[in-house]
N, C-alpha and C. Protein backbone atom coordinates (compact mmCIF):
# COMPACT_ATOMS: atom_id res chain seq x y z
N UNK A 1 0.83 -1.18 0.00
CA UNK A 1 0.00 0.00 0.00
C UNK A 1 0.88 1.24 0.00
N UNK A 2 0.66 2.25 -0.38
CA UNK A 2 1.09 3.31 -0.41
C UNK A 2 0.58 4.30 0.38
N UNK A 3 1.08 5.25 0.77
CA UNK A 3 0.60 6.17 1.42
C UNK A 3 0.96 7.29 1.29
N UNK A 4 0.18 8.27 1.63
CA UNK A 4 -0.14 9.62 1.05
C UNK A 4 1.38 10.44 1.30
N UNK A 5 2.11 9.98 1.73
CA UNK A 5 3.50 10.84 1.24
C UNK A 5 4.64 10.13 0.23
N UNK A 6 4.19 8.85 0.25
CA UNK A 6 4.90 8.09 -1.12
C UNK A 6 4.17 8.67 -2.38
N UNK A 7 2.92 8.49 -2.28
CA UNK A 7 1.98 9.59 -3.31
C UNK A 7 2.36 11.15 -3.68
N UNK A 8 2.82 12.10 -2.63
CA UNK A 8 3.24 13.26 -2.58
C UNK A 8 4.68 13.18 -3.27
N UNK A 9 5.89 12.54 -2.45
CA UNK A 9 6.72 12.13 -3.40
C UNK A 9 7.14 12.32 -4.46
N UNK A 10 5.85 11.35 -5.28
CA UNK A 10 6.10 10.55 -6.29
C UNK A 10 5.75 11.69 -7.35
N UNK A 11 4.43 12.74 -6.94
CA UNK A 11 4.34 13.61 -8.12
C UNK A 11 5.41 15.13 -7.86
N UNK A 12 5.62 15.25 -6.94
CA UNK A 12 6.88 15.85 -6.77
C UNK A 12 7.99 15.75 -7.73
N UNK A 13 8.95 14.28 -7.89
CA UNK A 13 9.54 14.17 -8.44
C UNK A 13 9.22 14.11 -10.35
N UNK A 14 7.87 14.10 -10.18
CA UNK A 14 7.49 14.47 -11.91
C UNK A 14 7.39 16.01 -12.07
N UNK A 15 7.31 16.44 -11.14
CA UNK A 15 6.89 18.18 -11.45
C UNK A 15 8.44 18.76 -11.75
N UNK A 16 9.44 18.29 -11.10
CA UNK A 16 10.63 19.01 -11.05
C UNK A 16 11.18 19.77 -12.46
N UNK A 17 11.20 20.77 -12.46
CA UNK A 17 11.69 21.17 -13.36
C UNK A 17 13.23 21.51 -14.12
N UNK A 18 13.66 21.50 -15.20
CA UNK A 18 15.08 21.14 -15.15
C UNK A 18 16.29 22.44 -14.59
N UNK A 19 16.88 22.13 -13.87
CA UNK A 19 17.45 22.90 -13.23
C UNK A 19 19.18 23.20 -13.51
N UNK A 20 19.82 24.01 -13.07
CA UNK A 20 21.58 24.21 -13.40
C UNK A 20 21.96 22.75 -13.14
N UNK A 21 21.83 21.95 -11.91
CA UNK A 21 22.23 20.52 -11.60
C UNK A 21 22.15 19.93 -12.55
N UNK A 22 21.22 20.21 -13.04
CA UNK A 22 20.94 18.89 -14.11
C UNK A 22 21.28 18.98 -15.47
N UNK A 23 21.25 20.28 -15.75
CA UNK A 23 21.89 20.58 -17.06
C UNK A 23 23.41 20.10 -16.69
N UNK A 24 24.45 20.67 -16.00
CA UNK A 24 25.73 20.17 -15.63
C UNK A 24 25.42 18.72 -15.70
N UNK A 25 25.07 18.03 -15.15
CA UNK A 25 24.87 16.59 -14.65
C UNK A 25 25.13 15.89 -16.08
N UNK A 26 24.44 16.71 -17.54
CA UNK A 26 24.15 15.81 -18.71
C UNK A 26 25.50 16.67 -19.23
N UNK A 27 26.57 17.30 -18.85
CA UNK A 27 27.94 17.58 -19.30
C UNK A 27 28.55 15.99 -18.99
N UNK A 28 28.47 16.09 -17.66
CA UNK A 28 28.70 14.32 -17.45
C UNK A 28 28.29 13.26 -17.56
N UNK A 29 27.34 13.18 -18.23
CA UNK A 29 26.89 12.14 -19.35
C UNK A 29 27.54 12.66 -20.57
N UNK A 30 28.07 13.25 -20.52
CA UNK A 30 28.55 13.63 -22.29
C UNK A 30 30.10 12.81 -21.99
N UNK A 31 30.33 13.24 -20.86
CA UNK A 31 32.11 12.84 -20.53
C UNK A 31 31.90 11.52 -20.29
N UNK A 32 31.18 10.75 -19.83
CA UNK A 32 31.01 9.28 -19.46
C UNK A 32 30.73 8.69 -20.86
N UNK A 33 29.76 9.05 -21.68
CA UNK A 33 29.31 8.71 -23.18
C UNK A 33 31.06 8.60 -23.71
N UNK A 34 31.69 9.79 -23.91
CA UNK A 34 33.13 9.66 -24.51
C UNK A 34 34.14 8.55 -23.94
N UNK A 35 34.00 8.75 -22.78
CA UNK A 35 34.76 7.81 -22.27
C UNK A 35 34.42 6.22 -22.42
N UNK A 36 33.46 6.28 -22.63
CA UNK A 36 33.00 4.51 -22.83
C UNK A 36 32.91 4.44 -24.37
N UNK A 37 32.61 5.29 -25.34
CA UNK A 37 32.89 5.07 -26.67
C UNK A 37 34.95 4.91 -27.03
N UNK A 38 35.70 5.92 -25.98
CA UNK A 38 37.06 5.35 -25.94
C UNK A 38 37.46 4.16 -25.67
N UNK A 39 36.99 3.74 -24.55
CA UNK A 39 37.18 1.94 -24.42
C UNK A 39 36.78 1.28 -25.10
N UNK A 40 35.76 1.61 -25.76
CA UNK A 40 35.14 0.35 -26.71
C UNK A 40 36.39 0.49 -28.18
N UNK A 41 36.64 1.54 -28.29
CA UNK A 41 37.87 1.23 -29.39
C UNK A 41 38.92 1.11 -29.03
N UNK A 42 39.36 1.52 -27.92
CA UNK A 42 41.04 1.11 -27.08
C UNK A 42 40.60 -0.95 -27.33
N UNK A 43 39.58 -1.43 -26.53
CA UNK A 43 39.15 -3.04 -26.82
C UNK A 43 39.53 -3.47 -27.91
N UNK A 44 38.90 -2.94 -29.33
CA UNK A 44 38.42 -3.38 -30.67
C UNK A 44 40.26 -3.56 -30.72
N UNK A 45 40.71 -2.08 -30.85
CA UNK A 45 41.82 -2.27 -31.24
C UNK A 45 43.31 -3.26 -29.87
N UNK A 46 43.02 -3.39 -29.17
CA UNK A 46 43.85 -4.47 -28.18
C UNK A 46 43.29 -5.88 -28.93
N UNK A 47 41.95 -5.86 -29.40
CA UNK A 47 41.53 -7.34 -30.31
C UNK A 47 42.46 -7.51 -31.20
N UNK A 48 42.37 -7.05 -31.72
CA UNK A 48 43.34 -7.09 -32.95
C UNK A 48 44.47 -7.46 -32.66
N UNK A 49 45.16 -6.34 -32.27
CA UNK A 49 46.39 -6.99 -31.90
C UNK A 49 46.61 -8.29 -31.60
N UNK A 50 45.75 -8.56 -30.37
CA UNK A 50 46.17 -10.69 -30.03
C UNK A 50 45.63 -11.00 -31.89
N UNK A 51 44.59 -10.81 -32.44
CA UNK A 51 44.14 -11.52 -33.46
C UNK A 51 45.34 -11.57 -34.00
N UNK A 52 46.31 -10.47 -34.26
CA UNK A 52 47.45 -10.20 -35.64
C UNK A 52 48.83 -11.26 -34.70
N UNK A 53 48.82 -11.51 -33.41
CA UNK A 53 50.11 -11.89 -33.12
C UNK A 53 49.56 -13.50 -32.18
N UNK A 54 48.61 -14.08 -31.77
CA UNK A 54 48.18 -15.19 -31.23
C UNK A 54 47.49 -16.02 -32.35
N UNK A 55 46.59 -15.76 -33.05
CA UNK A 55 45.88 -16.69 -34.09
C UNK A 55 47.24 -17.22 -35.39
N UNK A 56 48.65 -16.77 -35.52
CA UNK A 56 49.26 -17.05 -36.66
C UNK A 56 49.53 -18.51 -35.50
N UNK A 57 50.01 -18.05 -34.06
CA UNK A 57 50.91 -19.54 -33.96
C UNK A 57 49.94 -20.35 -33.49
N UNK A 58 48.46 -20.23 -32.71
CA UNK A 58 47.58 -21.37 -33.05
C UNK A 58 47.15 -22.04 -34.23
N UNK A 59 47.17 -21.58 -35.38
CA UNK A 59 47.24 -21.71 -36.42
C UNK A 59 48.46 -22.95 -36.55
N UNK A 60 49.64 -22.43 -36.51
CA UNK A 60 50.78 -23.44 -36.39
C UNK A 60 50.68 -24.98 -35.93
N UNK A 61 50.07 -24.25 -34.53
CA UNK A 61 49.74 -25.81 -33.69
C UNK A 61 49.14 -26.37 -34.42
N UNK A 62 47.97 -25.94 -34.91
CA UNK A 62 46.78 -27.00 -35.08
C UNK A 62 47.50 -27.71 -36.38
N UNK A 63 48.05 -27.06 -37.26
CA UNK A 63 48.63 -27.34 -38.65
C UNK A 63 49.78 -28.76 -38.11
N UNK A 64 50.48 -28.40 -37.35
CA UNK A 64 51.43 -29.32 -37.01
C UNK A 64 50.57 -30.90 -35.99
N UNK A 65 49.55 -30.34 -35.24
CA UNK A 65 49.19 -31.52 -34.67
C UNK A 65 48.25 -32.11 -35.93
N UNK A 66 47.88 -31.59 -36.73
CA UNK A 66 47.04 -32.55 -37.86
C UNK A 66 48.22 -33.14 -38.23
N UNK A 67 49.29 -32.78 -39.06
CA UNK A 67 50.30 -33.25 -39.82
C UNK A 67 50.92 -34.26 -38.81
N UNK A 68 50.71 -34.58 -37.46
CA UNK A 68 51.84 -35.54 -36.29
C UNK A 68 50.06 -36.83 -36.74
N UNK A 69 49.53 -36.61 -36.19
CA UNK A 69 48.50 -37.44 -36.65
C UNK A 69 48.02 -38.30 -37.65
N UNK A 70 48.62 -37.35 -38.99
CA UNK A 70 48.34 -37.83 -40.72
C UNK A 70 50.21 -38.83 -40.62
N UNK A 71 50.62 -38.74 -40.00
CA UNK A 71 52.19 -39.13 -39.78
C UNK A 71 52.09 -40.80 -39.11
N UNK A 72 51.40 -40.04 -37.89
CA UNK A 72 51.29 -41.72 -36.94
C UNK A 72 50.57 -42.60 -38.11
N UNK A 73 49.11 -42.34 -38.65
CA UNK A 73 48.64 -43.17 -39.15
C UNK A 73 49.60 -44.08 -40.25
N UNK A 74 50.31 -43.31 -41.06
CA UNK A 74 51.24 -43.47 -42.19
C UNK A 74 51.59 -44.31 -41.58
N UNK A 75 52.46 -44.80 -40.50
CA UNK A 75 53.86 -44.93 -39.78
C UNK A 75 53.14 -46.72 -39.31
N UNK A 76 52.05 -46.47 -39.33
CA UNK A 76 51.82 -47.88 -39.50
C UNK A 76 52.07 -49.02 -40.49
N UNK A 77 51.19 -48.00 -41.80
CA UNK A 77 51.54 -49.24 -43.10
C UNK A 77 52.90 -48.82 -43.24
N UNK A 78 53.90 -48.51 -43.29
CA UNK A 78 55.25 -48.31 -43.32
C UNK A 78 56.42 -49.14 -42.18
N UNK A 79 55.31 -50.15 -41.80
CA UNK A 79 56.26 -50.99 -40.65
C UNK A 79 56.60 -50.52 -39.37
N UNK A 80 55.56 -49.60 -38.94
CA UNK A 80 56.42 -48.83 -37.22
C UNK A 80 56.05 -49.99 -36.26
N UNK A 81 54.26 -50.82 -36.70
CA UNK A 81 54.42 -51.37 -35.58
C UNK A 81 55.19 -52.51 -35.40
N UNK A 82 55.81 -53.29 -36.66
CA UNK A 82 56.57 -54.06 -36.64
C UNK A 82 58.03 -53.97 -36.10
N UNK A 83 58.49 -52.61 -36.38
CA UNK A 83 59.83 -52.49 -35.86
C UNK A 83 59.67 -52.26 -34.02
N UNK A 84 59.05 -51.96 -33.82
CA UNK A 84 58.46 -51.25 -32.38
C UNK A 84 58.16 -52.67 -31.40
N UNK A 85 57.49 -53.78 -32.39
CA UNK A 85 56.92 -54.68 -31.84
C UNK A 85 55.60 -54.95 -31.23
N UNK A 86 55.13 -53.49 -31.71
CA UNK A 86 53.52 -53.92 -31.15
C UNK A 86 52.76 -54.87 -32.08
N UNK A 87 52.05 -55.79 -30.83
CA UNK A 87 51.48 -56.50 -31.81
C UNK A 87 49.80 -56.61 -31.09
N UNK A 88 48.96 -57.17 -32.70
CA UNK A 88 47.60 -57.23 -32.15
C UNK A 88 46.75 -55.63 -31.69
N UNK A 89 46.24 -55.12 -30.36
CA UNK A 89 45.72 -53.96 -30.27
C UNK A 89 46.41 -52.99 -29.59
N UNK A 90 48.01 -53.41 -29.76
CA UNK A 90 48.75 -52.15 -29.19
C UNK A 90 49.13 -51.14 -30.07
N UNK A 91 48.92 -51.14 -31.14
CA UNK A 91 49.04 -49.83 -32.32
C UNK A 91 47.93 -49.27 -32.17
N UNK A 92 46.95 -49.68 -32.24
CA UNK A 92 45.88 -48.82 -31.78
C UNK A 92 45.32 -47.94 -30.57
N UNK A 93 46.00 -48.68 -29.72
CA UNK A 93 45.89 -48.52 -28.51
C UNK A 93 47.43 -46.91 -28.07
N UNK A 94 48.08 -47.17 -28.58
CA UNK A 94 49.31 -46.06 -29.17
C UNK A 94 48.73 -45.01 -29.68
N UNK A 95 48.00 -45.52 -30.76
CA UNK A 95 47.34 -44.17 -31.24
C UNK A 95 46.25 -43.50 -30.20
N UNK A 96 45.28 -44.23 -29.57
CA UNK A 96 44.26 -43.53 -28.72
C UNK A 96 45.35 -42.41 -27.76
N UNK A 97 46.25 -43.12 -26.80
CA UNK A 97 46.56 -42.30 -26.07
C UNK A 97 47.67 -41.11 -26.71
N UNK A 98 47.82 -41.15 -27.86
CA UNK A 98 48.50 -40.10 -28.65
C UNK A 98 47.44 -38.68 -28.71
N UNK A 99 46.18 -39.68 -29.66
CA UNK A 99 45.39 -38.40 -29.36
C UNK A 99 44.39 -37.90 -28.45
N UNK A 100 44.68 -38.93 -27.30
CA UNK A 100 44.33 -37.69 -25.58
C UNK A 100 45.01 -37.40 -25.41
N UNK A 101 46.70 -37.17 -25.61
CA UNK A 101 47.48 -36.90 -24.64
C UNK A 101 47.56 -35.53 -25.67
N UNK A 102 47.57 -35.29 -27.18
CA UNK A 102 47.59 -34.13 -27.68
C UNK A 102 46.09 -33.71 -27.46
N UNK A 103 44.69 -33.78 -27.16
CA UNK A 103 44.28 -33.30 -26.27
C UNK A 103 43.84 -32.69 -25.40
N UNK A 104 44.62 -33.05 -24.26
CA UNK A 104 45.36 -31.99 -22.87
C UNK A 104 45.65 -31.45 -23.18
């Protein structure tokens, strides 16, 4: 329930008319507006940067762990597990924990 000075209040604060405070007040909304349109491009541009100097050597990784992978498989019909001595489900079993342990 409300009562008759929450009521008083309430049209109070609609009557107010705009005053020096408040005109100043929307100077600082102008300075807060600038300042948060500056961070949002100081961000954009700190993005970039990691984009231009972190995405070339993930890139790398991933290129090199496909190519260690396209390698193991090879390395089979090419006699690895014979020289190695695995026999039966230990080549396979080589390979699983190859690719959990690249992975982690």
């Amino acid at each position: 329930m409300t009562t008759t000075n929450d009521t008083k209040q309430a049209t109070l604060d609609f009557e107010r008319k705009p005053s020096i405070e408040m005109i100043e007040d929307m100077g600082d909304l102008k300075k807060l507006i600038e300042a948060v349109a500056t961070e949002v491009i100081e961000n954009a541009r700190l993005l970039r940067m990691i984009d231009k100097r972190v995405l070339p050597v993930l890139v790398w990784c991933y290129l090199l762990q496909i190519l260690d992978k396209f390698v193991f498989g090879y390395d089979n019909v090419y006699g690895m597990s014979t020289s190695l001595g695995l026999k039966g489900t230990y080549y396979p079993l080589a390979s699983t924990i190859n690719n959990v342990a690249q992975a982690a």
